[in-house]
Each structure stands twice: as C-alpha cells, then as structure tokens.
C-alpha atoms as a PDB file:
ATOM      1  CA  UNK A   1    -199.166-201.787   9.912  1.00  0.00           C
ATOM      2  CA  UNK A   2    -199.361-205.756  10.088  1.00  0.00           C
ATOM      3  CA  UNK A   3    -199.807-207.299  13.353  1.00  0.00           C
ATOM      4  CA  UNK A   4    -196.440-209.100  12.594  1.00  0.00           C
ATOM      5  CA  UNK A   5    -193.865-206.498  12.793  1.00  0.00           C
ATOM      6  CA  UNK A   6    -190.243-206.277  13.856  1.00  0.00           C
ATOM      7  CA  UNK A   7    -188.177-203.110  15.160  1.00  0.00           C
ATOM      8  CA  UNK A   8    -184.122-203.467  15.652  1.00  0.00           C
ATOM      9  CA  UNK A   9    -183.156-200.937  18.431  1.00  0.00           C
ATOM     10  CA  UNK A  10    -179.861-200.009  18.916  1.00  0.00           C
ATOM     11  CA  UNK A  11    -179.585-198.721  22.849  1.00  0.00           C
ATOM     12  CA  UNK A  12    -175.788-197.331  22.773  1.00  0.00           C
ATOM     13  CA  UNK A  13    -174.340-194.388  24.319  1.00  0.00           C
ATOM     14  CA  UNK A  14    -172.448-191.666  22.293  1.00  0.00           C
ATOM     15  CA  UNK A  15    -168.952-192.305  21.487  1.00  0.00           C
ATOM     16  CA  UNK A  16    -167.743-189.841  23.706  1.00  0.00           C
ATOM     17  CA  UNK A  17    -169.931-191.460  26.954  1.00  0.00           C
ATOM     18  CA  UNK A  18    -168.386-195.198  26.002  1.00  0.00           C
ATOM     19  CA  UNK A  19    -164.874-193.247  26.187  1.00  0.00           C
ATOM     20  CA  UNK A  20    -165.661-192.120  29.772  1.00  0.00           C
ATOM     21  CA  UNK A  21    -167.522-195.287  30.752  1.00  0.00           C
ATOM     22  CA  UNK A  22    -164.951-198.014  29.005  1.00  0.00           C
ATOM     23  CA  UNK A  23    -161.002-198.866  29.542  1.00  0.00           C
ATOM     24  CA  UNK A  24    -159.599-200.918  26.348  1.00  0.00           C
ATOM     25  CA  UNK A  25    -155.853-199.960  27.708  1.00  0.00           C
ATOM     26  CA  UNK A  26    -154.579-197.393  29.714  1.00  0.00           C
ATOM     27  CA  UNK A  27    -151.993-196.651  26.461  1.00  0.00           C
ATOM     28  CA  UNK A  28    -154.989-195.726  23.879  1.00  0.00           C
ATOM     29  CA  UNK A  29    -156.201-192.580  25.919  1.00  0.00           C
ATOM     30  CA  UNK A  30    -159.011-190.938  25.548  1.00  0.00           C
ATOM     31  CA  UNK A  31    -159.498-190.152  21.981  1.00  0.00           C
ATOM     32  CA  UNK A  32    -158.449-193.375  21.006  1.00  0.00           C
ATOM     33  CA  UNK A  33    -160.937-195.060  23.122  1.00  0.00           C
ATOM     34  CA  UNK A  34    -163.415-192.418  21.587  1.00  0.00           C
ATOM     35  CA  UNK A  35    -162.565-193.161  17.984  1.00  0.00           C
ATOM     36  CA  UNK A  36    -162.833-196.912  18.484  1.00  0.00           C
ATOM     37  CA  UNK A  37    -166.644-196.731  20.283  1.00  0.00           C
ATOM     38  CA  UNK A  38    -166.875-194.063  17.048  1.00  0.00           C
ATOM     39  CA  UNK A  39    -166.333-197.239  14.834  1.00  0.00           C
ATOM     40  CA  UNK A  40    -168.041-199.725  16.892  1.00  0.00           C
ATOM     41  CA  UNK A  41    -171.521-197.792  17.052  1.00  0.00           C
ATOM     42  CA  UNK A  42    -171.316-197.129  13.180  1.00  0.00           C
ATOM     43  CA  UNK A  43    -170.792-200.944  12.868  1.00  0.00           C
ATOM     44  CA  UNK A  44    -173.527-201.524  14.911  1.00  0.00           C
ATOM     45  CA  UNK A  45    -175.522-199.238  12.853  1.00  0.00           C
ATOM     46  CA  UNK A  46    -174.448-200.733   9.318  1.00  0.00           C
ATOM     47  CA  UNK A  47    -175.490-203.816  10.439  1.00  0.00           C
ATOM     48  CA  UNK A  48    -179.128-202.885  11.641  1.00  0.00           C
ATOM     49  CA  UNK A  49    -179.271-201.250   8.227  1.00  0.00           C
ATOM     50  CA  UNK A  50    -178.182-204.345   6.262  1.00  0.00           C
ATOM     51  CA  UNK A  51    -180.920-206.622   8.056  1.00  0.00           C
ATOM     52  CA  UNK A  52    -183.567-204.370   5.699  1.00  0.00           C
ATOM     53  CA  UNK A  53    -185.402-204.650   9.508  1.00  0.00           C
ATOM     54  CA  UNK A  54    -186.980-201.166  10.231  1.00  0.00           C
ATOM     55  CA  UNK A  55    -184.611-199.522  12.999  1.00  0.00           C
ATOM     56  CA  UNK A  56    -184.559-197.212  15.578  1.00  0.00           C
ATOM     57  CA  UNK A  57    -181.445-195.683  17.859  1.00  0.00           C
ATOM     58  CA  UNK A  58    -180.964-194.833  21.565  1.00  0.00           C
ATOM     59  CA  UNK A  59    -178.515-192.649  22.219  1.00  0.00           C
ATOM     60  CA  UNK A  60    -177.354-191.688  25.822  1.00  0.00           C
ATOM     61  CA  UNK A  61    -178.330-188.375  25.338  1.00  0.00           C
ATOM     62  CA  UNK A  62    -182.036-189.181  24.380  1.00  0.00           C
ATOM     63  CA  UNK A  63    -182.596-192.067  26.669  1.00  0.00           C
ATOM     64  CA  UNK A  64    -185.031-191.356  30.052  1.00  0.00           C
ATOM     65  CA  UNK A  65    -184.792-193.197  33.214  1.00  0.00           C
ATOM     66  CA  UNK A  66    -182.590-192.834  36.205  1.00  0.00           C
ATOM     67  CA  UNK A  67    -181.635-196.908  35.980  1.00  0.00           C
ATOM     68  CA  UNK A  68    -180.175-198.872  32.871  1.00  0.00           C
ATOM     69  CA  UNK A  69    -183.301-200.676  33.254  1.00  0.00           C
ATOM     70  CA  UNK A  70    -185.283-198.147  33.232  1.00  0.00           C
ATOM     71  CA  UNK A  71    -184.011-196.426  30.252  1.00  0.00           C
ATOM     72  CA  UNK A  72    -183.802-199.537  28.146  1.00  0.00           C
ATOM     73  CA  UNK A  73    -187.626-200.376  29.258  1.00  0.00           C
ATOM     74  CA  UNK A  74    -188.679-196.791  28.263  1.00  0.00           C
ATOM     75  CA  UNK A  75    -186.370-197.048  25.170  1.00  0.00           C
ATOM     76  CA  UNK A  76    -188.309-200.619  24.178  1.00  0.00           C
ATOM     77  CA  UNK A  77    -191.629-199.173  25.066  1.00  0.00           C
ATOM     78  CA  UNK A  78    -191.624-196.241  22.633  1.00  0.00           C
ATOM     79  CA  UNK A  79    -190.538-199.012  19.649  1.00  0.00           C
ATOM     80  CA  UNK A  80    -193.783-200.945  20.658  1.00  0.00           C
ATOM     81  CA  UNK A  81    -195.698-197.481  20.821  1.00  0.00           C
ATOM     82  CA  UNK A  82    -195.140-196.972  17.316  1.00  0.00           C
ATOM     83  CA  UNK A  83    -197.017-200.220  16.072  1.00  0.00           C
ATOM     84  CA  UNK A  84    -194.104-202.791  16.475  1.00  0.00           C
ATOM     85  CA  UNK A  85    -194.996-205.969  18.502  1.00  0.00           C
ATOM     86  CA  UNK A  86    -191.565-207.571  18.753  1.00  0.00           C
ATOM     87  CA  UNK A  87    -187.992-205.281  19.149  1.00  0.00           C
ATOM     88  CA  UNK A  88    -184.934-206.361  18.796  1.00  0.00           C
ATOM     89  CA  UNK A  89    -181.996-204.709  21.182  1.00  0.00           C
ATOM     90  CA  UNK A  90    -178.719-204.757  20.525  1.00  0.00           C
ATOM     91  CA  UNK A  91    -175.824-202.622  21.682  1.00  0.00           C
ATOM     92  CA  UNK A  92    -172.694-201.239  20.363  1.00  0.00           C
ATOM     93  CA  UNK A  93    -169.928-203.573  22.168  1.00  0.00           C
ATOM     94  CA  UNK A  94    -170.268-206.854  20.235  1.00  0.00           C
ATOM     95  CA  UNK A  95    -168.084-206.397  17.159  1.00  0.00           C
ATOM     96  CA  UNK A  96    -168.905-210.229  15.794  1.00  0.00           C
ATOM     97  CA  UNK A  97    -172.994-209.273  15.917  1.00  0.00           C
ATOM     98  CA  UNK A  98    -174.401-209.691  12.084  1.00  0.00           C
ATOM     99  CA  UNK A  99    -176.694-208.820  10.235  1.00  0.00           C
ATOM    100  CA  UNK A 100    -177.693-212.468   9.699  1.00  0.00           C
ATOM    101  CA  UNK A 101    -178.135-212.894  13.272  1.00  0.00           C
ATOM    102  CA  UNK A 102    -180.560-210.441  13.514  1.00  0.00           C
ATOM    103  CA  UNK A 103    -182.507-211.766  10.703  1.00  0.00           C
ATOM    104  CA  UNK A 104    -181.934-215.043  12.388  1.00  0.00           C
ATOM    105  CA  UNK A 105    -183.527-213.589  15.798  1.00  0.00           C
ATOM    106  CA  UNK A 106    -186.696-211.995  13.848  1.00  0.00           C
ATOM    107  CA  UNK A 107    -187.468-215.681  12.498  1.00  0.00           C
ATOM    108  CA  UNK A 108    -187.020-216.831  16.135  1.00  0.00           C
ATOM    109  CA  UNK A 109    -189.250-214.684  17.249  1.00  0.00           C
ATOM    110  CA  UNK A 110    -191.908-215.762  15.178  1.00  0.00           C
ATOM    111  CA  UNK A 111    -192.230-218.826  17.345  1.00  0.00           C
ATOM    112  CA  UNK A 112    -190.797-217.287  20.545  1.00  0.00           C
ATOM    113  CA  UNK A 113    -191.985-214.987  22.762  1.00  0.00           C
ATOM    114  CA  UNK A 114    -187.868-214.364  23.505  1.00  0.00           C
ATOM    115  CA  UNK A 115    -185.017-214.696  22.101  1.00  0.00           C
ATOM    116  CA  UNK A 116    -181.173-214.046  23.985  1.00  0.00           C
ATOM    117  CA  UNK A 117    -177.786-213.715  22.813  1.00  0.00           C
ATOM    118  CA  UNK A 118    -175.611-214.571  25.471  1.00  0.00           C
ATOM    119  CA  UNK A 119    -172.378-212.911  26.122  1.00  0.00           C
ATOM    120  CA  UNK A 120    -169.274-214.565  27.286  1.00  0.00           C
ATOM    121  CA  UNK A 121    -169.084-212.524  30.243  1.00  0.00           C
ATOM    122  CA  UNK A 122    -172.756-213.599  31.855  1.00  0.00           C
ATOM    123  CA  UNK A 123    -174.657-210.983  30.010  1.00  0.00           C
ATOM    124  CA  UNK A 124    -176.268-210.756  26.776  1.00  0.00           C
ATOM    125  CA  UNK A 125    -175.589-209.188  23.462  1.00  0.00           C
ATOM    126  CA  UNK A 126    -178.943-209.090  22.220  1.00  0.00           C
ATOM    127  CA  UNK A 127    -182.406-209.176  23.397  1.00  0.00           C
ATOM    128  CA  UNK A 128    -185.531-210.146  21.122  1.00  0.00           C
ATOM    129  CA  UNK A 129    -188.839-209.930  22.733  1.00  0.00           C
ATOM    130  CA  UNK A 130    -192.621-210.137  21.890  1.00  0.00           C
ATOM    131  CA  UNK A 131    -194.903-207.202  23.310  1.00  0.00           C
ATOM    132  CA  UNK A 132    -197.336-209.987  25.027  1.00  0.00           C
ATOM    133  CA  UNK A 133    -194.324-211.144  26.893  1.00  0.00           C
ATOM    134  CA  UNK A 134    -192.958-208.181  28.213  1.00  0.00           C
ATOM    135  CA  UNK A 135    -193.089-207.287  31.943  1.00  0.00           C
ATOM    136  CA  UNK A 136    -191.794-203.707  33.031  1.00  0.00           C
ATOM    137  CA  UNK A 137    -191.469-204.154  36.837  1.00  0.00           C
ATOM    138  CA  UNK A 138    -189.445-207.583  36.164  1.00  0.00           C
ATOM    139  CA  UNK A 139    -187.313-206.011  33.422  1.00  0.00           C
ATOM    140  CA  UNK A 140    -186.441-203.032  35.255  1.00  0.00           C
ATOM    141  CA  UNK A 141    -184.960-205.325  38.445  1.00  0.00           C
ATOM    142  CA  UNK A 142    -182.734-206.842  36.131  1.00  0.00           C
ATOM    143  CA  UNK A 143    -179.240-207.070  37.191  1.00  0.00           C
ATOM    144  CA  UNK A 144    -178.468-204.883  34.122  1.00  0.00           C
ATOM    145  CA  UNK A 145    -174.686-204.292  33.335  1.00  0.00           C
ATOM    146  CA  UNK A 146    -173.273-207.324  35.549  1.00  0.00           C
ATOM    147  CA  UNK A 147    -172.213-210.492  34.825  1.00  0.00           C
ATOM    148  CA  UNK A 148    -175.516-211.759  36.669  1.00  0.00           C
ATOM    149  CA  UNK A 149    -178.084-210.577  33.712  1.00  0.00           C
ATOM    150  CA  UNK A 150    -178.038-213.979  31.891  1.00  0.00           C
ATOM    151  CA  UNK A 151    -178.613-216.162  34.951  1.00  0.00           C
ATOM    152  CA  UNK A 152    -181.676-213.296  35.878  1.00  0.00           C
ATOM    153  CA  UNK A 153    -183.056-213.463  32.317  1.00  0.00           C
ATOM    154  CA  UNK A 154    -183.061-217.621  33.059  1.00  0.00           C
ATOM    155  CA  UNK A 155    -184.651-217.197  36.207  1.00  0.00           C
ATOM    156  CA  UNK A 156    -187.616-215.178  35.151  1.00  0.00           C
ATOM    157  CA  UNK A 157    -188.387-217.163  32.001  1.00  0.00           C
ATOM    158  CA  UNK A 158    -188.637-220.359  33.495  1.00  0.00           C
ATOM    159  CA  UNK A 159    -191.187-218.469  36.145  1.00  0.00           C
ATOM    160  CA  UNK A 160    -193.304-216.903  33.331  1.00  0.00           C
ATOM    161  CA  UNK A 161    -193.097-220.185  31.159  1.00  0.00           C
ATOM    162  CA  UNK A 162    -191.978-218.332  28.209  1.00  0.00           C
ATOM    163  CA  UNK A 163    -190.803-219.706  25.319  1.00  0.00           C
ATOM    164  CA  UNK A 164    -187.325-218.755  24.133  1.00  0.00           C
ATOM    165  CA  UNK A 165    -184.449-219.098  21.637  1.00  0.00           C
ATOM    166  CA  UNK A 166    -181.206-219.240  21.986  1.00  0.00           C
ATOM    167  CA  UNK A 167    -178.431-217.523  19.484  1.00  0.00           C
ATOM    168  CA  UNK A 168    -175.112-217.932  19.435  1.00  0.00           C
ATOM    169  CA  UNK A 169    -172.713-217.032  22.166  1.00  0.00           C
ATOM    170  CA  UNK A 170    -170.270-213.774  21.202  1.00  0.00           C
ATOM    171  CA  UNK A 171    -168.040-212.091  22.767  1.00  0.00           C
ATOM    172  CA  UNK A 172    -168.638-208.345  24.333  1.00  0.00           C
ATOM    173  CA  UNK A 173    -165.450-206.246  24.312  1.00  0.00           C
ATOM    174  CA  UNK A 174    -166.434-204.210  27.577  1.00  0.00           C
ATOM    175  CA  UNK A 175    -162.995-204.192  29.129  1.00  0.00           C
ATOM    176  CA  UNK A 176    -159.156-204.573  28.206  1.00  0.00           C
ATOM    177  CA  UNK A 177    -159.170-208.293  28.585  1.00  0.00           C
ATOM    178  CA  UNK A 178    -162.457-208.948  26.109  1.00  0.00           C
ATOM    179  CA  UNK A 179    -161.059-206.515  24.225  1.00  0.00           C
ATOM    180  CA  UNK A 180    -157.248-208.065  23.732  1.00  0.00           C
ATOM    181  CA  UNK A 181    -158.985-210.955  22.899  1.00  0.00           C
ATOM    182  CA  UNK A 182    -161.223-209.115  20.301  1.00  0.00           C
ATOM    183  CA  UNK A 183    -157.909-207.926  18.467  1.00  0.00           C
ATOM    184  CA  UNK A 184    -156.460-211.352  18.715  1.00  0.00           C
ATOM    185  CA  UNK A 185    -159.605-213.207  17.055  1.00  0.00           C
ATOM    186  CA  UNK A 186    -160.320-214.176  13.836  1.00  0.00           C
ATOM    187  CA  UNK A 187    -163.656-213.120  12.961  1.00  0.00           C
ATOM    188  CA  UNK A 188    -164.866-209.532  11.328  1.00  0.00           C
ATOM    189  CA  UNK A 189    -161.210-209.085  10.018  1.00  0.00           C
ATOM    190  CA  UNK A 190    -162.164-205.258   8.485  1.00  0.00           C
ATOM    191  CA  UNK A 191    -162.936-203.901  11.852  1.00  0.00           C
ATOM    192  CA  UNK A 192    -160.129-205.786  13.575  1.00  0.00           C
ATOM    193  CA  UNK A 193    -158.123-204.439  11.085  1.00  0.00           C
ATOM    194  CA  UNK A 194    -159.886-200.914  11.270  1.00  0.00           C
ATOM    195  CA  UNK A 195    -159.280-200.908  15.370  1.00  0.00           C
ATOM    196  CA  UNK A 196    -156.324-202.255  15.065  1.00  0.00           C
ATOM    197  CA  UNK A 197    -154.739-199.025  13.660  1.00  0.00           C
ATOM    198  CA  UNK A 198    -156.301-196.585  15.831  1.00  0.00           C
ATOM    199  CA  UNK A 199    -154.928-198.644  18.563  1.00  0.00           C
ATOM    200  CA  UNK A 200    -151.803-198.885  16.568  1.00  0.00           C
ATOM    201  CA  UNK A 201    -151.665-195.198  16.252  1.00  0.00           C
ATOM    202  CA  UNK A 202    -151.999-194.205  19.601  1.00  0.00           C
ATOM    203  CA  UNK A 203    -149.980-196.757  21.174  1.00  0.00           C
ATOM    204  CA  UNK A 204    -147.095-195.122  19.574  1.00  0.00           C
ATOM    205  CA  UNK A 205    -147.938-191.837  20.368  1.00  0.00           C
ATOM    206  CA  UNK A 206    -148.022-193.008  23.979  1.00  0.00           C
ATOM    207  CA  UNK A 207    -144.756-194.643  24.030  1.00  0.00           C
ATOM    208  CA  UNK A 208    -143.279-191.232  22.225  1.00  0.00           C
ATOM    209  CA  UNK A 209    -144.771-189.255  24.673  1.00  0.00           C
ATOM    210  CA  UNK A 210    -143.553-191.605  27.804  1.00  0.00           C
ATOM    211  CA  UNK A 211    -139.821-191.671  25.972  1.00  0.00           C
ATOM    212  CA  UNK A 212    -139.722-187.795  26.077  1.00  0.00           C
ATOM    213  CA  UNK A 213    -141.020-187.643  29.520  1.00  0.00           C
ATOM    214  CA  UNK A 214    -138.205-190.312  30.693  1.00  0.00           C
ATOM    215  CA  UNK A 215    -135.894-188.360  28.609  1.00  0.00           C
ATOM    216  CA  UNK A 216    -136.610-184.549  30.183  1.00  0.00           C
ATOM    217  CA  UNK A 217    -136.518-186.434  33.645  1.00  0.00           C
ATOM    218  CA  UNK A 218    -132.919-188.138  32.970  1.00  0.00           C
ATOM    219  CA  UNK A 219    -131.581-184.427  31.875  1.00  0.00           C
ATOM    220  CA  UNK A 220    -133.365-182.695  34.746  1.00  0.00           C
ATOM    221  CA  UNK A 221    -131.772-185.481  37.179  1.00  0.00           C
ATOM    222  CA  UNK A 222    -128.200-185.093  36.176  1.00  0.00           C
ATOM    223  CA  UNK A 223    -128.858-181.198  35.676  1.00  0.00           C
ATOM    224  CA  UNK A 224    -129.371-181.806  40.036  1.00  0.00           C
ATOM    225  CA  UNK A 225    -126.344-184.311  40.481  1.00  0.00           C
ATOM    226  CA  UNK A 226    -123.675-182.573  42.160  1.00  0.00           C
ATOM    227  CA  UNK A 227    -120.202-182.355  40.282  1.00  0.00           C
ATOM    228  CA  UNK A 228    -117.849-185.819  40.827  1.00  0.00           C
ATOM    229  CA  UNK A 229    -115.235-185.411  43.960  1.00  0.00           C
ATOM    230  CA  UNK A 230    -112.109-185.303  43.171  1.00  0.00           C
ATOM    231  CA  UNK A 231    -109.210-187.525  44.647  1.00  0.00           C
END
C-alpha cells in the first residue's frame, strides 16, 4: 500500500440510537426522527462513496470505548492499523457535507498534518488527520459532543505546532433549532425535500392524533356536565 494513503470514516450511530439520542420536534415522534437519521446516515454514506476515497463505517453498535473519545480514538486507530496514514471522520448530522469537500480535505492533508471543519455550533463536522500527528491521551480529553470541541482542537494545535487547514463552516442539525434552520436553507434541495416529507408526514399524523384526543376529551367532558337547571 503507498505510504500516501487516505481512509474516510464515517463514526455515526444507528438510526435507531440518533432517534433516542436527538430531538428535531417533539411533533415528528419517534419513527419520524428514526426515518430522518435513516436518510441522513445513507447520505452520509453516498457521499463517502462518491469521493472514490476508500471508506470505512462506525456504527454504535461496533464502536469500543466507554467515552466518545475513546471510541472515536479506537475507531481512528483501527483505520491507521490497516495501512492508512491519514483518516478522514465525518459524521452523519451535517446534511450540506460533500463529496467535494472531502476530496478537498484529502488534498489538504497532503500539506497538513490537520485539517477541521467547523460547525456552527462550536464543534466540528469533520476531522482530517495525519498518523504522525495524532496524540491519543490529548484526543481522548477532548470536550467531545459540546460546543467547546473547536476552541479545544485550537488550543492543542497551537501547543503541538501543527499545521492545519481550515474548510468551510456548515451547519450540524443536532437539535430542533439547527434543524428548523436546515429545512429552511437553501442548499442540498433533494434531501431537504426528502426530510421535508417525512416531517411533513408525521406532523399531520400528530395533529390528527392530538384533534381526536381533544375531541374524545370534549365528549367525555360534557358526557360529566350535569343537566342545565331549570327556571
């Protein structure tokens, strides 16, 4: 294998752990929020696949370690086990991620020992690293999962004297306010579109479901009203 060889990981839980884990609305429910992480992990997927980079998945039920960290280091080490000496990780929650910007974070990394994709929220989308420049113990204490990863990842790099490059900043749908603002972008209309009518779908069935219940409590309230007096 050449000494010069890039690895995409996708690190992602199963649809039905993001379902648990994330809250797009309160009115989708659970199988709507399952059917959406569904479509956003297969988008993830199709764009690993369309970078022609070589690709490896992480699901929740494979991953080992009793920290984020930890499971994302051990997830990262097995890539570079297998002959790889730069990995790219991505996740399943940015739904503007391409397949050009991974191709555009492998070049980076031909000159950088890191590359980031910063998130909107204080975290990061994507991580691109070189196997001389990783450090376990200092990417295990990350603040993984909070908005105080980015400003970590800043911290230790200017320590260590890396070199690093810097993609574009997205957006990571990880709640109902990054995710209302997801659905009322303009960018990756066919999965906009595509979420848009599972939310679309349930959404209704909520506010069915909601009508009847305010319906059956109306009749079972007057059933328990006493007759009028009479004058």
């Amino acid at each position: 294998m050449s000494n010069n060889k890039t690895a995409v990981l996708l690190f992602t839980r199963t649809e039905a752990q993001e379902s648990e884990q994330k809250n797009w609305g309160h009115h989708i429910g659970k199988q709507g929020q399952r059917n959406i992480a569904k479509k956003l992990i297969r988008h993830s997927l199709l764009i690993a696949k369309k970078s022609t980079l070589p690709f490896f998945t992480s699901f929740g039920s494979e991953q080992i370690g009793s920290s984020f960290g930890e499971r994302l280091a051990n997830a990262i080490e097995n890539v570079f086990s297998k002959g790889f000496n730069k990995v790219i990780a991505i996740g399943n929650d940015t739904p503007n991620l391409t397949s050009n910007l991974l191709l555009e974070a492998n070049h980076l990394l031909l000159q950088n020992k890191i590359v980031i994709g910063p998130s909107k929220d204080g975290g990061i989308y994507l991580l691109g690293i070189q196997k001389e420049a990783y450090n376990r113990v200092a990417f295990v204490k990350m603040q993984w999962e909070t908005g105080s990863l980015l400003l970590d990842w800043k911290n230790v790099i200017q320590k260590s004297n890396q070199s690093i490059s810097w993609l574009p900043e997205l957006l990571d749908i990880d709640d109902e306010k990054s995710f209302f603002l997801f659905l009322n972008g303009k960018r990756n209309i066919s999965l906009r579109n595509t979420i848009k009518k599972i939310v679309s779908g349930f959404q209704n069935s909520f506010l069915k479901i909601n009508h009847i219940k305010q319906c059956s409590y109306i009749l079972k309230f007057s059933q328990l009203r006493a007759p009028p007096t009479p004058f």
